[in-house]
C-alpha atoms as a PDB file:
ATOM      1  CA  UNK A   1       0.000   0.000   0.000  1.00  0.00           C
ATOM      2  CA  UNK A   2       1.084   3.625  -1.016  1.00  0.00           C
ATOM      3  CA  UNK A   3       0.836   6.564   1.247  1.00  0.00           C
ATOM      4  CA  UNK A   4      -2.283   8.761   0.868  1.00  0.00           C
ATOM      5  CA  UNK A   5      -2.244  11.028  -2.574  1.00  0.00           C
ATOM      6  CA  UNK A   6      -3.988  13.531  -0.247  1.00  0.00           C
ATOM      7  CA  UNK A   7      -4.173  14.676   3.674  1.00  0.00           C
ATOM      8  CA  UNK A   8      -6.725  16.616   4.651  1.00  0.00           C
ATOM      9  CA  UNK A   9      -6.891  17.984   8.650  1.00  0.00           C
ATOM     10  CA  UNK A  10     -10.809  18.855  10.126  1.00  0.00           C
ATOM     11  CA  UNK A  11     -11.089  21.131  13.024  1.00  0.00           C
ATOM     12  CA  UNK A  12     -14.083  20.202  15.478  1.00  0.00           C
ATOM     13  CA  UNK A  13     -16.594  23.123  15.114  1.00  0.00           C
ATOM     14  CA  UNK A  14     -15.454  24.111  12.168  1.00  0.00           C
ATOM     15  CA  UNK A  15     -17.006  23.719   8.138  1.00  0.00           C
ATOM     16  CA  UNK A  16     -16.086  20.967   6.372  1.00  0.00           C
ATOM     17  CA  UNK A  17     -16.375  21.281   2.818  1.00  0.00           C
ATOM     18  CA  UNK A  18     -18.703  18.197   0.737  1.00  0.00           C
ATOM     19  CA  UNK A  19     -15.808  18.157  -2.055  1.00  0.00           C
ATOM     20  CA  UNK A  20     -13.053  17.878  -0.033  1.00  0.00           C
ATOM     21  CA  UNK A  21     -14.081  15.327   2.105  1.00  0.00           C
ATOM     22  CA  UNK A  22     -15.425  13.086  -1.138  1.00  0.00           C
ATOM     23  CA  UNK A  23     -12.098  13.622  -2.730  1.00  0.00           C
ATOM     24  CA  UNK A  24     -10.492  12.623   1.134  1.00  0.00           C
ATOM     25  CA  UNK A  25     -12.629   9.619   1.560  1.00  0.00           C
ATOM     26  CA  UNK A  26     -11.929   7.914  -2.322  1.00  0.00           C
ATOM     27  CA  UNK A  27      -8.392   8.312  -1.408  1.00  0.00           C
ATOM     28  CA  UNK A  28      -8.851   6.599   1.967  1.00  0.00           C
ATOM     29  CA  UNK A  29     -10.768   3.399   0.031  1.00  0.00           C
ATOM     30  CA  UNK A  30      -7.970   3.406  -2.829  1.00  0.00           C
ATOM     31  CA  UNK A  31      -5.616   3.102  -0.268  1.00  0.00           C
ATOM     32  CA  UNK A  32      -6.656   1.033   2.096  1.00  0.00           C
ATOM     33  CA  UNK A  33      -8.263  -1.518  -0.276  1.00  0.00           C
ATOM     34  CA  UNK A  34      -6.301  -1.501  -3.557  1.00  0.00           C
ATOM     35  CA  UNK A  35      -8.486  -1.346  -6.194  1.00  0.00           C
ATOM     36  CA  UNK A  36     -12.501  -0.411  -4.505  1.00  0.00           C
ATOM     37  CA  UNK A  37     -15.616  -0.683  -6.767  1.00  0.00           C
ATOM     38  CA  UNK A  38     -17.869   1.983  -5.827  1.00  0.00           C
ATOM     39  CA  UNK A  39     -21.604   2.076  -6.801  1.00  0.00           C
ATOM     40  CA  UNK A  40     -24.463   3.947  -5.754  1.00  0.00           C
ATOM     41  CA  UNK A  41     -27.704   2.339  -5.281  1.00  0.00           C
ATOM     42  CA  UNK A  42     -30.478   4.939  -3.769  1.00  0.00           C
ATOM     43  CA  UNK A  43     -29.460   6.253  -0.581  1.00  0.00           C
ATOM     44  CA  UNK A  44     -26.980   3.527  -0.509  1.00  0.00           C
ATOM     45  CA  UNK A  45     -23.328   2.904  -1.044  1.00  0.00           C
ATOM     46  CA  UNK A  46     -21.608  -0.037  -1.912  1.00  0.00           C
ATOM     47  CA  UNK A  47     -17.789  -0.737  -1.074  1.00  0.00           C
ATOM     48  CA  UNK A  48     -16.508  -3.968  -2.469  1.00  0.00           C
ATOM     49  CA  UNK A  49     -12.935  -4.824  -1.579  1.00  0.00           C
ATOM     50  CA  UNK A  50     -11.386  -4.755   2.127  1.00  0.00           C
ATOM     51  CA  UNK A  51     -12.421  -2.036   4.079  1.00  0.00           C
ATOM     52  CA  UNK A  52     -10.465  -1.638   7.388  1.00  0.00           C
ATOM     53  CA  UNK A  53     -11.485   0.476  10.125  1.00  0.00           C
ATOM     54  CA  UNK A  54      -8.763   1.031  12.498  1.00  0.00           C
ATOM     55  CA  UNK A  55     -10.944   3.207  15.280  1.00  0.00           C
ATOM     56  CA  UNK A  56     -14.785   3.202  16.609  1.00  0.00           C
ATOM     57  CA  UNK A  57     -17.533   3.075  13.857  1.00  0.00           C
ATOM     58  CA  UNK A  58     -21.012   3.931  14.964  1.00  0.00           C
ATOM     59  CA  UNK A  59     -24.051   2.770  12.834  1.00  0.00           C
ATOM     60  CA  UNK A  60     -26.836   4.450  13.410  1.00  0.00           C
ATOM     61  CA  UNK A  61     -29.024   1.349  12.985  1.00  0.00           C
ATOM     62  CA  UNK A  62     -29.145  -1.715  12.004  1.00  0.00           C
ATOM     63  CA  UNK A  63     -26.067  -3.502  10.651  1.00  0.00           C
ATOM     64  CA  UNK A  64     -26.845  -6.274   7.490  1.00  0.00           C
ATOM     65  CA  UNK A  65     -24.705  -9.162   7.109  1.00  0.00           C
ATOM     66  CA  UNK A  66     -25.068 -10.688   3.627  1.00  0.00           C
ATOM     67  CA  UNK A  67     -23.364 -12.958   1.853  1.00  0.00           C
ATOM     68  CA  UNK A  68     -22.703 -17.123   2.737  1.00  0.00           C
ATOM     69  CA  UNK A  69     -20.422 -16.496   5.476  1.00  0.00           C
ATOM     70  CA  UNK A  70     -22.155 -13.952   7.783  1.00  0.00           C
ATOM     71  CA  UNK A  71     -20.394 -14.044  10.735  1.00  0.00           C
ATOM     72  CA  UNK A  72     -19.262 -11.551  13.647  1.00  0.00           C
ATOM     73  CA  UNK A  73     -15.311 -11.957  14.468  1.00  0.00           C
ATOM     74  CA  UNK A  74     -13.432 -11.120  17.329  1.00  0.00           C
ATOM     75  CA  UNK A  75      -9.727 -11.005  16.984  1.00  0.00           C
ATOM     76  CA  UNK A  76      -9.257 -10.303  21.232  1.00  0.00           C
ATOM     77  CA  UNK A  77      -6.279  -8.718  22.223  1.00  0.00           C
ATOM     78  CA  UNK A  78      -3.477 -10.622  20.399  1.00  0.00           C
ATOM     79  CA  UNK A  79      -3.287 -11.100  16.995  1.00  0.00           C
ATOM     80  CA  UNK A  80      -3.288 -14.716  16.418  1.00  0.00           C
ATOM     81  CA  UNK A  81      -4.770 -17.505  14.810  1.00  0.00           C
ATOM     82  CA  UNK A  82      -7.319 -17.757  16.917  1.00  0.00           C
ATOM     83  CA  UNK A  83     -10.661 -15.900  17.124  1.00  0.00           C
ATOM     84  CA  UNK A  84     -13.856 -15.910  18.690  1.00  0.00           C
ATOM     85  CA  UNK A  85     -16.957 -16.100  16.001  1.00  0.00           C
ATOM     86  CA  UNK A  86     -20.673 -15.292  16.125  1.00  0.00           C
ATOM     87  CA  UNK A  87     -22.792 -17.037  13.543  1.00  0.00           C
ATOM     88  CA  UNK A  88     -26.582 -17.508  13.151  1.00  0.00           C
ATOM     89  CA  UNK A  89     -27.910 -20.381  10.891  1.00  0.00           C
ATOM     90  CA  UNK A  90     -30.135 -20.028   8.100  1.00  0.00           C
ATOM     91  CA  UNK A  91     -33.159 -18.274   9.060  1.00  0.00           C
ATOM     92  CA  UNK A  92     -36.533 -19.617   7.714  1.00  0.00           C
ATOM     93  CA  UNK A  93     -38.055 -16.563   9.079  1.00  0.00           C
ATOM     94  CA  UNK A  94     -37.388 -13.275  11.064  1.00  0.00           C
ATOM     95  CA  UNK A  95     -36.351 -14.095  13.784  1.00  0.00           C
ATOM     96  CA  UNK A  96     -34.827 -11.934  16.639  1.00  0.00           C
ATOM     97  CA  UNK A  97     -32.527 -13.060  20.331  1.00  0.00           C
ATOM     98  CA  UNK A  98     -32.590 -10.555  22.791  1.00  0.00           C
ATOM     99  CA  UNK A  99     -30.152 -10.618  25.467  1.00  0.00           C
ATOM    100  CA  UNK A 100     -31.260  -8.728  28.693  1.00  0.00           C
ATOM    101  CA  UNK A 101     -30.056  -5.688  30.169  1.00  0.00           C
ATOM    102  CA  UNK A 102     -27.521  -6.963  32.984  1.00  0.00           C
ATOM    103  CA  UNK A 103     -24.149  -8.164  33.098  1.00  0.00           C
ATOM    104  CA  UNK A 104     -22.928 -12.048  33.314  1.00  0.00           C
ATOM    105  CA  UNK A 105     -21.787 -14.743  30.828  1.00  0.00           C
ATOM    106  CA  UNK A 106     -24.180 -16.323  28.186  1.00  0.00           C
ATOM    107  CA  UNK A 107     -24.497 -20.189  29.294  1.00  0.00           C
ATOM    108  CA  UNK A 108     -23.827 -22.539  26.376  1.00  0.00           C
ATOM    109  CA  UNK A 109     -26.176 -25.654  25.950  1.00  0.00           C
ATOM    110  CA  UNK A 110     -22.896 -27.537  27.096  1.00  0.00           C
ATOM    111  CA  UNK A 111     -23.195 -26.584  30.669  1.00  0.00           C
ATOM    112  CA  UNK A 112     -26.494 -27.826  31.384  1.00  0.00           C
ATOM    113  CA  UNK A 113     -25.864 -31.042  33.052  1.00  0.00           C
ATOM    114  CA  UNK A 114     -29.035 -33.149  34.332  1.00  0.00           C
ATOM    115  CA  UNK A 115     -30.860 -32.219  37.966  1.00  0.00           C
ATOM    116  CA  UNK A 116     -30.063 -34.361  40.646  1.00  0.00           C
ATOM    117  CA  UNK A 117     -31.944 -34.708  43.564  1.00  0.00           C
ATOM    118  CA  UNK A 118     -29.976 -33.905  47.005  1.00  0.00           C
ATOM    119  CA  UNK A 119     -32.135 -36.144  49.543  1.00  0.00           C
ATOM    120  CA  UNK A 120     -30.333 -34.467  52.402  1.00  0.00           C
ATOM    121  CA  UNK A 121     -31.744 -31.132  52.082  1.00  0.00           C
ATOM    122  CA  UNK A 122     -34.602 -32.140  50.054  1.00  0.00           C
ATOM    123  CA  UNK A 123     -33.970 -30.419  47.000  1.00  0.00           C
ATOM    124  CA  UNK A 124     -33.514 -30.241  43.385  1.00  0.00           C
ATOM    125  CA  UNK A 125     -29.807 -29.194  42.057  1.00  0.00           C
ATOM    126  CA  UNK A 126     -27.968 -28.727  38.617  1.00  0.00           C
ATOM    127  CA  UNK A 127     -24.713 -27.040  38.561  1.00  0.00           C
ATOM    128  CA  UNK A 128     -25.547 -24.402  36.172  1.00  0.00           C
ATOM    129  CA  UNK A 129     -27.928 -22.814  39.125  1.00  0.00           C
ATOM    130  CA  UNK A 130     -25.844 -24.389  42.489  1.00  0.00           C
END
């Protein structure tokens, strides 16, 4: 990869101008990806080619994977060969999972083991609750 063709510096509270950042931003995509196809569709745009974002991105709403391997990938810390990936199977319908609002760690189906009963004190236990 080359350096940027252009460098452009933005001061918070102050005017950015449409052109430059346009002219900015295909520079960015060259760069970073090679050899982008841009096309316009509507309201969207459509980046094909690796896109790296180094920093935060915020999306404003949803975010639509598409495509036959639609997964969510997390590096961690080191850079390795191993990574942690989020997948969903092929949905027959929409569906939606809603994880609640508190903090803790998402059992897998894996640490369910069966009840047993503890005639001692009378109870039911399974060591995903005990």
């Amino acid at each position: 990869m080359g350096d940027l063709a252009k460098t452009y510096s933005f001061t918070p509270g102050t005017s950015i101008v449409a052109a430059q950042v346009n002219e900015n931003f295909d520079d960015v995509v060259d760069w970073a990806t090679g050899a982008p196809t841009l096309s316009t569709s509507g309201s969207a745009t459509t980046v094909s080619g690796t896109l790296s974002v180094t920093e935060l991105a915020t999306f404003a709403d949803d975010v639509y994977l598409n495509g036959s391997d639609q997964r969510l990938i997390y590096e961690g810390s080191a850079a390795n060969d191993f990574e942690t990936f989020i997948a969903a199977t092929n949905a027959t319908a929409d569906r939606t999972i809603t994880f609640p609002d508190a903090t803790g760690t998402v059992a897998l189906t894996s640490d369910i083991t069966s009840p047993t009963w503890n005639d001692a004190n009378n109870i039911l236990t399974n060591s995903v609750f005990n």
